[in-house]
Protein backbone atom coordinates (compact mmCIF):
# COMPACT_ATOMS: atom_id res chain seq x y z
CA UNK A 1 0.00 0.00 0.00
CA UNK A 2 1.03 3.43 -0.45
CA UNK A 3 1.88 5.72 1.68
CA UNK A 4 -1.54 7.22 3.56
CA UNK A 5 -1.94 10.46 5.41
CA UNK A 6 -2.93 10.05 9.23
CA UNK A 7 -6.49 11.17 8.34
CA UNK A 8 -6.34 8.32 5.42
CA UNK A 9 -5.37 5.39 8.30
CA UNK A 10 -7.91 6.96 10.78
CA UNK A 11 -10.54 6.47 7.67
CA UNK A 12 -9.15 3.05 6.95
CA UNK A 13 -9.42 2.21 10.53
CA UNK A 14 -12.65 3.11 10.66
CA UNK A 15 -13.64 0.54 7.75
CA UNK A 16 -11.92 -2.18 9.08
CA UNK A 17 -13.48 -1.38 12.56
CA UNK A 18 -16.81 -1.66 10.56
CA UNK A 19 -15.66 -5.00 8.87
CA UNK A 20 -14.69 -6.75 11.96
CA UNK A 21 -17.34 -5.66 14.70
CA UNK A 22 -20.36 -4.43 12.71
CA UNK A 23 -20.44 -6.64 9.68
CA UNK A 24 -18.70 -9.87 10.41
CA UNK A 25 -21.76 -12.45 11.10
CA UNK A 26 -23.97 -10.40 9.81
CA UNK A 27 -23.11 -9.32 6.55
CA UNK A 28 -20.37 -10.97 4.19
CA UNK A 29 -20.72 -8.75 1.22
CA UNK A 30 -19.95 -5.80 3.41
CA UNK A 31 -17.51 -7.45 5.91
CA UNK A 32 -15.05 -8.08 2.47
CA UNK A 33 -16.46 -4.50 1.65
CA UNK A 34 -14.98 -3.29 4.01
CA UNK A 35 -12.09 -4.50 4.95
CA UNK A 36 -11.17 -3.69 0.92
CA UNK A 37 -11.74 -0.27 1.22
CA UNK A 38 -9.44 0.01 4.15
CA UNK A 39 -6.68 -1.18 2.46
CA UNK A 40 -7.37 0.86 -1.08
CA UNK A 41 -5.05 3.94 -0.79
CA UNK A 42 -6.82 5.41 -3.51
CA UNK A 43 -10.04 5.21 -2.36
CA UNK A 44 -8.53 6.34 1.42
CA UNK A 45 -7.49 9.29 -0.24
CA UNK A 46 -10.90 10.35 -1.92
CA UNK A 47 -12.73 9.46 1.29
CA UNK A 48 -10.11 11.82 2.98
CA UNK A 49 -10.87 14.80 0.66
CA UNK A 50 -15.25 14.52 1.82
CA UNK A 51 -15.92 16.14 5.16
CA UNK A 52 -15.73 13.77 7.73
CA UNK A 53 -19.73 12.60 8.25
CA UNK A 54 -19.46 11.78 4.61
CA UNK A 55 -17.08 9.34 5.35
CA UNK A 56 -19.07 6.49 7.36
CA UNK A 57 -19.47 3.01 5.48
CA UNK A 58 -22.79 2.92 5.67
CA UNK A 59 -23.42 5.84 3.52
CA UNK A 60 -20.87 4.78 0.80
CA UNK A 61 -22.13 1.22 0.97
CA UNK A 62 -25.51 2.32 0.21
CA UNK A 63 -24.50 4.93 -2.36
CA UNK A 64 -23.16 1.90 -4.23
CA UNK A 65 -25.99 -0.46 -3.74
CA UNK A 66 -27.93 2.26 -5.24
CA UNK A 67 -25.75 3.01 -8.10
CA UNK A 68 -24.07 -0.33 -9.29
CA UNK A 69 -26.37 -2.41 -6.97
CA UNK A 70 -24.78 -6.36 -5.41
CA UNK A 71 -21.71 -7.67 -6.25
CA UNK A 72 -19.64 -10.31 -5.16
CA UNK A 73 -16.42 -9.28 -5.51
CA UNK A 74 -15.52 -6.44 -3.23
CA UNK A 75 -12.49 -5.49 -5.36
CA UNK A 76 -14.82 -5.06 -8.15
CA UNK A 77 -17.37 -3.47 -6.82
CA UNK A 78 -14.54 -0.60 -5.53
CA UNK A 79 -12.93 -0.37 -9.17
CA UNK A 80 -16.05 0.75 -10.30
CA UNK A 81 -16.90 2.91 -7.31
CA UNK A 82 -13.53 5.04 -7.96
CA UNK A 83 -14.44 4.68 -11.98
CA UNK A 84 -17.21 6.73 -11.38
CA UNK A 85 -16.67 8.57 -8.23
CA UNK A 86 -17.39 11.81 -9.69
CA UNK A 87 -20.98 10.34 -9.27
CA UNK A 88 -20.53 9.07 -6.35
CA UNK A 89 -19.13 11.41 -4.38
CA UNK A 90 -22.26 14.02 -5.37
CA UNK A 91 -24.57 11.17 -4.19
CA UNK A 92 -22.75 11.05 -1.04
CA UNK A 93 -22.57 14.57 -0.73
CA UNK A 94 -26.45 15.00 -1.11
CA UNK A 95 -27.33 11.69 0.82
CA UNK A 96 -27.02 10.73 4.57
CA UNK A 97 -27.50 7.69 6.73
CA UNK A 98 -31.44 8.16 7.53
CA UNK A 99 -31.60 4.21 7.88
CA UNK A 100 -35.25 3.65 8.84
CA UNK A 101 -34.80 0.16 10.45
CA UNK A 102 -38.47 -0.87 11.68
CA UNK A 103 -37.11 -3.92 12.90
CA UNK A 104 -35.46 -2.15 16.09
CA UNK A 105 -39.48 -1.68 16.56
CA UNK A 106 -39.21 -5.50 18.08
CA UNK A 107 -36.66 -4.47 20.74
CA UNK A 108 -38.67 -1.20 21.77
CA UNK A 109 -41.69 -2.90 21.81
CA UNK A 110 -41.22 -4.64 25.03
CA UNK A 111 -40.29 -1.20 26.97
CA UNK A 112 -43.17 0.52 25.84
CA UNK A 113 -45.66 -2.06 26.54
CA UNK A 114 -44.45 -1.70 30.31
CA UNK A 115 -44.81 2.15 30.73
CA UNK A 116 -47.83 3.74 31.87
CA UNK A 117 -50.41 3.91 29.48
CA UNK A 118 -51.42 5.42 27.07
CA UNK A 119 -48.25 6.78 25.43
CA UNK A 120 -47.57 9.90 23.09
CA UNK A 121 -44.34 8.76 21.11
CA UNK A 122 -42.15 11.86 20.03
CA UNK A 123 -39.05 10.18 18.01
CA UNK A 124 -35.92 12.08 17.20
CA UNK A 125 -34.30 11.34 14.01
CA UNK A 126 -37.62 10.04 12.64
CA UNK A 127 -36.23 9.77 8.72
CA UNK A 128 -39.55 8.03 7.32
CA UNK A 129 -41.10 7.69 10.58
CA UNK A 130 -41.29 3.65 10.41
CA UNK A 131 -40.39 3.61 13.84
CA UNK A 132 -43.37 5.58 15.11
CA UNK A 133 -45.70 2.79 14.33
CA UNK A 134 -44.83 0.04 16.33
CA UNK A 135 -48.47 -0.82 16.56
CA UNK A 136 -49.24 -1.78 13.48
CA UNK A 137 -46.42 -4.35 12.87
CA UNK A 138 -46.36 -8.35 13.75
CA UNK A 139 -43.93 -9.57 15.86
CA UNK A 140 -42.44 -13.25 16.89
CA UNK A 141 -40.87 -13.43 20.51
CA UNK A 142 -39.68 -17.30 20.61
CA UNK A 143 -43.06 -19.08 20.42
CA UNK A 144 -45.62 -16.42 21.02
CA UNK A 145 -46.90 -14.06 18.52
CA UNK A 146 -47.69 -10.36 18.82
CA UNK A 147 -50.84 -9.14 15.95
CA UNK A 148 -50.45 -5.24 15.21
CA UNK A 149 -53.71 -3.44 14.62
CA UNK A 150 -55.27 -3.88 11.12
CA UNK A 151 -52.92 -7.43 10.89
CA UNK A 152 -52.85 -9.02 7.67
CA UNK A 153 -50.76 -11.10 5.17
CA UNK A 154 -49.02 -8.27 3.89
CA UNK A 155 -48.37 -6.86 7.68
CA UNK A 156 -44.29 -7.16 8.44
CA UNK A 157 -43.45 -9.36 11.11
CA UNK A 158 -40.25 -8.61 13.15
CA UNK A 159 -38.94 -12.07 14.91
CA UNK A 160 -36.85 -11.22 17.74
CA UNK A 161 -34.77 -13.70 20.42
CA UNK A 162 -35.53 -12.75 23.94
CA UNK A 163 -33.57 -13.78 26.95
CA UNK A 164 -35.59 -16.54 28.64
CA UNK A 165 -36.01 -14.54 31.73
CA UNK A 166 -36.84 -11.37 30.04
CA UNK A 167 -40.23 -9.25 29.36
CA UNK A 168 -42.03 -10.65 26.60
CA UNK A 169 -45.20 -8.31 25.45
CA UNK A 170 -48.78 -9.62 26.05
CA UNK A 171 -50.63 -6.48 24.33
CA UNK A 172 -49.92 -4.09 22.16
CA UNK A 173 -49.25 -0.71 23.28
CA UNK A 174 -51.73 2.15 23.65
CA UNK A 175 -50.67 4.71 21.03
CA UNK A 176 -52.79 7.68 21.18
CA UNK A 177 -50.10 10.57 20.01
CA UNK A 178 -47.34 10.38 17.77
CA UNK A 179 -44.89 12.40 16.01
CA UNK A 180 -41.06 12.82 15.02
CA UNK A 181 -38.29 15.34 14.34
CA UNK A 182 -35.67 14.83 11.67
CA UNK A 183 -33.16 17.50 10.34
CA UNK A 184 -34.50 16.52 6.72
CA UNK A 185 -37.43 14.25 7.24
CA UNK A 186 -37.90 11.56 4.23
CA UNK A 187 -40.88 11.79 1.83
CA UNK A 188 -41.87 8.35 1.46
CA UNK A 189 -44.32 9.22 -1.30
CA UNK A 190 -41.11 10.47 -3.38
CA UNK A 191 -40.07 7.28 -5.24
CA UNK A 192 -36.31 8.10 -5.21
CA UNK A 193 -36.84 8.63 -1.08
CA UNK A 194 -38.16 4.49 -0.92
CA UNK A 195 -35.45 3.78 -3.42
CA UNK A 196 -32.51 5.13 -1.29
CA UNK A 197 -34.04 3.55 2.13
CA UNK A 198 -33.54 -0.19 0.40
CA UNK A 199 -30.40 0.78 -0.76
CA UNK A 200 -29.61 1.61 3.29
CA UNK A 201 -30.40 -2.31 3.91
CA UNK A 202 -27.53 -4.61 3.79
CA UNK A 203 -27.22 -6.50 0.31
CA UNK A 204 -27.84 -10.19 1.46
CA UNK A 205 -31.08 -9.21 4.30
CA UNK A 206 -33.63 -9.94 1.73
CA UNK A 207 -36.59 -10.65 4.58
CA UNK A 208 -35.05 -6.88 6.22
CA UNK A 209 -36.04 -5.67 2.64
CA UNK A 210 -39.21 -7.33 2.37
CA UNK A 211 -40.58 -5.88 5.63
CA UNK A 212 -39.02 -2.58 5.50
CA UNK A 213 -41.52 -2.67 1.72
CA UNK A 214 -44.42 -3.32 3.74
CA UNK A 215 -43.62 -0.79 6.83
CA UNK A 216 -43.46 1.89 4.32
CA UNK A 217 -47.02 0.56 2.62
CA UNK A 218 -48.78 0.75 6.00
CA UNK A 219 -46.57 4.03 7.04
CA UNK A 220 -47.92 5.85 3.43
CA UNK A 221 -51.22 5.09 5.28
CA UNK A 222 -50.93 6.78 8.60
CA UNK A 223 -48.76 9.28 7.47
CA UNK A 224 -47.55 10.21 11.02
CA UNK A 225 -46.04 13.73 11.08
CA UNK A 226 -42.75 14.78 10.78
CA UNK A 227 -41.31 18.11 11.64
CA UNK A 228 -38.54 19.99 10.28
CA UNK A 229 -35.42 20.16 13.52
CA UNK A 230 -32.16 19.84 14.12
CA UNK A 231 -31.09 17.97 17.36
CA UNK A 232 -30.29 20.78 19.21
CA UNK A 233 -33.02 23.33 18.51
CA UNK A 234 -35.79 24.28 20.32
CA UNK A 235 -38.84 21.70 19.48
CA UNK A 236 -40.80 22.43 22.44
CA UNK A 237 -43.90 23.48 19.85
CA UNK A 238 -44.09 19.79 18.82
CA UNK A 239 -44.17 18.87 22.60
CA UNK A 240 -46.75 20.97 23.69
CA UNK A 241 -49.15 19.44 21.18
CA UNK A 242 -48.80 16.05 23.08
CA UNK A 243 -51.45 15.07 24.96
CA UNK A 244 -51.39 15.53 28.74
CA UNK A 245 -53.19 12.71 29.40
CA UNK A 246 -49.91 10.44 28.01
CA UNK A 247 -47.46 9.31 29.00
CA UNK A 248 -44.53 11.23 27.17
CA UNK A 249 -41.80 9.11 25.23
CA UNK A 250 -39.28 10.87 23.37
CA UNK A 251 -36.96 8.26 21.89
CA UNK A 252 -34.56 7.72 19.24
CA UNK A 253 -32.31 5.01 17.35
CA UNK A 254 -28.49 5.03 16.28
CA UNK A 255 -28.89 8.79 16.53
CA UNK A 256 -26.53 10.48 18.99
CA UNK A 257 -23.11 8.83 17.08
CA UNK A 258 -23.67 11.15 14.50
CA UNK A 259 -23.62 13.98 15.76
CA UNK A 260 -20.43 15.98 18.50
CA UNK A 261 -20.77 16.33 21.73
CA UNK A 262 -22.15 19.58 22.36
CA UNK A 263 -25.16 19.16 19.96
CA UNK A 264 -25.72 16.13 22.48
CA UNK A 265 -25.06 18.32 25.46
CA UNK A 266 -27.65 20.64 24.14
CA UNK A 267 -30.25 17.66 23.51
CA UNK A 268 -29.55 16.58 27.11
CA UNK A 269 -30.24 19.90 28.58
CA UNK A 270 -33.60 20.23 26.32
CA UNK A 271 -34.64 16.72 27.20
CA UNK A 272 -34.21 17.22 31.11
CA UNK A 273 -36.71 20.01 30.53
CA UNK A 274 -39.46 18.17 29.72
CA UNK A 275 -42.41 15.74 31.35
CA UNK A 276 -40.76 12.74 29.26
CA UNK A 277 -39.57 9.27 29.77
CA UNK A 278 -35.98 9.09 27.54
CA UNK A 279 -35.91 6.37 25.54
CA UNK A 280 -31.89 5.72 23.81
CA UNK A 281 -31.07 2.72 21.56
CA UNK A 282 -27.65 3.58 20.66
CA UNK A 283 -24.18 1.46 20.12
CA UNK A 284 -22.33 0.36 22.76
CA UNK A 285 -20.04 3.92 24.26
CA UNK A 286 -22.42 6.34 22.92
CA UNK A 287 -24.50 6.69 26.36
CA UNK A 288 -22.19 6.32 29.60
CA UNK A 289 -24.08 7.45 32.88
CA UNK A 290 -21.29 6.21 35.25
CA UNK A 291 -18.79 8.86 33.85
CA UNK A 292 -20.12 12.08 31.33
CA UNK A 293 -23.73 10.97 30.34
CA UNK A 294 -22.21 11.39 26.30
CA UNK A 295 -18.88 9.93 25.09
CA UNK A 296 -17.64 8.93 21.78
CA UNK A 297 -19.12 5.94 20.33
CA UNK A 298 -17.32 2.82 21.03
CA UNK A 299 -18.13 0.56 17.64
CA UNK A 300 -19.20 -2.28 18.90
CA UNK A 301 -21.73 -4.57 16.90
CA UNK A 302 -24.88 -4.48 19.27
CA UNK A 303 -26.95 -1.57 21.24
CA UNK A 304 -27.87 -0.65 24.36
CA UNK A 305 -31.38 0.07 25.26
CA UNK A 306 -31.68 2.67 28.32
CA UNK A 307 -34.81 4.20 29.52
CA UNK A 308 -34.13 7.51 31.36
CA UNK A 309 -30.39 6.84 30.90
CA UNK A 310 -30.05 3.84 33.08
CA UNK A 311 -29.47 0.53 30.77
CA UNK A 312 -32.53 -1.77 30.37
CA UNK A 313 -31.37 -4.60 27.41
CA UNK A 314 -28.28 -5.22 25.13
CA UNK A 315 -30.33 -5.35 21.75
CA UNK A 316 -29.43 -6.18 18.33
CA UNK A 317 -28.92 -3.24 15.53
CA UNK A 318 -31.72 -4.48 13.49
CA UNK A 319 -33.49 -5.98 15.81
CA UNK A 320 -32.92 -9.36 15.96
CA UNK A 321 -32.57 -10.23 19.86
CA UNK A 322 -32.34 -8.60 23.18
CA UNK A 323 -30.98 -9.50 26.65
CA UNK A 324 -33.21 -8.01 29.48
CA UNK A 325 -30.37 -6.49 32.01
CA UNK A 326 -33.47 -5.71 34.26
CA UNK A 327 -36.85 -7.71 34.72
CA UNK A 328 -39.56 -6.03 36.87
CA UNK A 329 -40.74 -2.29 35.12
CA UNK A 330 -40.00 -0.81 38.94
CA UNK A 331 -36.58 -0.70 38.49
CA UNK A 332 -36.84 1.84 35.71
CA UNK A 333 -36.64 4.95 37.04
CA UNK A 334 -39.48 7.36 36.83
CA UNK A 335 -38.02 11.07 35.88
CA UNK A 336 -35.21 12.27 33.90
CA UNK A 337 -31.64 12.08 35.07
CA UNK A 338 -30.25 15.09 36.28
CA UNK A 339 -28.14 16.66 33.19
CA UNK A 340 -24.71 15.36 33.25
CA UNK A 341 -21.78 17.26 33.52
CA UNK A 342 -20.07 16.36 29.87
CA UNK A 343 -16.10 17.54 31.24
């Protein structure tokens, strides 16, 4: 390999970070991505020249699925990528990782089902808002079986592995409010929008595909709202429009490790202002209570689920399994954690 730049091996360690704890087991096609692109100098150095939240696998990945679509040969698939990367580095430039992963649905399911009822959901970094309508989906737990409202053959079903001592859902939730923010919220009537949220799924998760097809069916259906924010501005308006007779969640999924520290400061602070319950699904590092509340992500290929801050389940990224770290719903704490310090 040729000589790299510093900023070229943190970029290549980043990809084979990716390779080795995100995709290995999961995904072959982008494990060998991966671990390719980390050692292609001249691809390091193009990646090098885009501002650094252009640089994340995912969003490359999916550029290409979009543009040159499956391949089996990694090596390939890159030779083209850096034939063309004119094109593809404007569709990186004017794309971002707004993976809307209804899956993860199965792993918040549980939590919500054990909060007081009813619930107004407020999610941040909605995307499509798939997430928002956890009610309407089918789910598997092991042997029992979970109907959403208005259940039929063409309703996704989300199977998820659940520790054997853990909370398993009798009843749906009771979803009486719900709305998202999202700093460019996806039209999912907009057939290029659909388009670029399959190319977000991994190349070989065909049944990921199928359901995330039939999420955005029964989403184009309810249409629940999505407004116009950044993290860390004010989006009290949307709050206030919450019932009062709900129980406030305001969650969010593979969120925070995309954006610095003080834009998570500031959604902190605006969070411990409100009447809500916190809901975080993040990666492994990116919420730490027993030091600063926000650190740098950690890559690590599962999530943590944390209600209020404090750490509820391990859970898969797409929603595959969870492992309860607490079983009774008194043990999750009622109010928001004071504000961390973030020194």
């Amino acid at each position: 390999m040729a000589k790299i730049t510093s900023k070229e091996e943190v970029i290549a360690q980043q990809y084979c970070r990716f390779s080795s704890n995100e995709a290995a087991g999961v995904s072959a096609r982008y494990e060998a991505l991966a671990l390719s692109a980390s050692r292609n100098s001249e691809l390091l150095k193009k990646l090098a020249l885009l501002p650094p939240e252009k640089v994340q696998p995912n969003l490359l990945f999916g550029v290409l699925q979009m543009m040159i679509g499956d391949m089996e040969s990694a090596e390939a698939k890159l030779d083209i990528a850096l034939s063309r990367w004119d094109e593809v580095s404007d569709e990186i430039m004017h794309r971002s990782t707004q993976t809307n992963e209804p899956g993860r649905c199965a792993t918040l399911l549980p939590l919500l089902a054990k909060l007081p009822q009813p619930l107004a959901l407020l999610e941040v970094g909605a995307s499509a808002g798939l997430c928002l309508i956890p009610d309407f989906y089918d789910y598997k737990y092991g042997k029992v079986t979970l109907r959403g409202k208005n259940s039929s053959v063409n309703t996704p079903v989300f199977q998820c592995d659940v520790t054997p001592d853990g909370v398993i859902p009798t009843a749906m939730p009771e979803i009486v409010w719900r709305a998202g923010i999202d700093i460019e919220p996806v039209d999912i009537e907009n057939a290029g929008s659909r388009e670029w949220l399959e190319a977000l799924v991994w190349p070989e998760h065909k049944v990921r595909r199928e359901n995330l097809r039939r999420a955005i069916e029964i989403s184009r259906n309810i249409r629940p709202e999505i407004h116009r924010f950044r993290l860390e501005d004010d989006f009290s308006s949307v709050i206030e429009t919450a019932p009062r007779n709900a129980t406030l969640i305001i969650f969010h999924s593979a969120v925070l490790a995309y954006v610095d520290r003080r834009t998570r400061a500031q959604f902190a602070e605006r969070l411990a202002a409100t009447r809500c319950i916190w809901i975080s699904n993040e990666a492994v590092g990116v919420i730490k209570p027993s030091r600063s509340l926000f650190e740098p992500p950690v890559p690590q290929g599962s999530f943590e689920l944390r209600c209020n801050g404090q750490l509820v389940a391990e859970t898969a990224p797409h929603g595959q399994w969870m492992n309860w770290k607490i079983n009774d719903a008194t043990q999750m704490p009622a109010t928001f954690m004071k504000t961390p310090s973030l020194t």
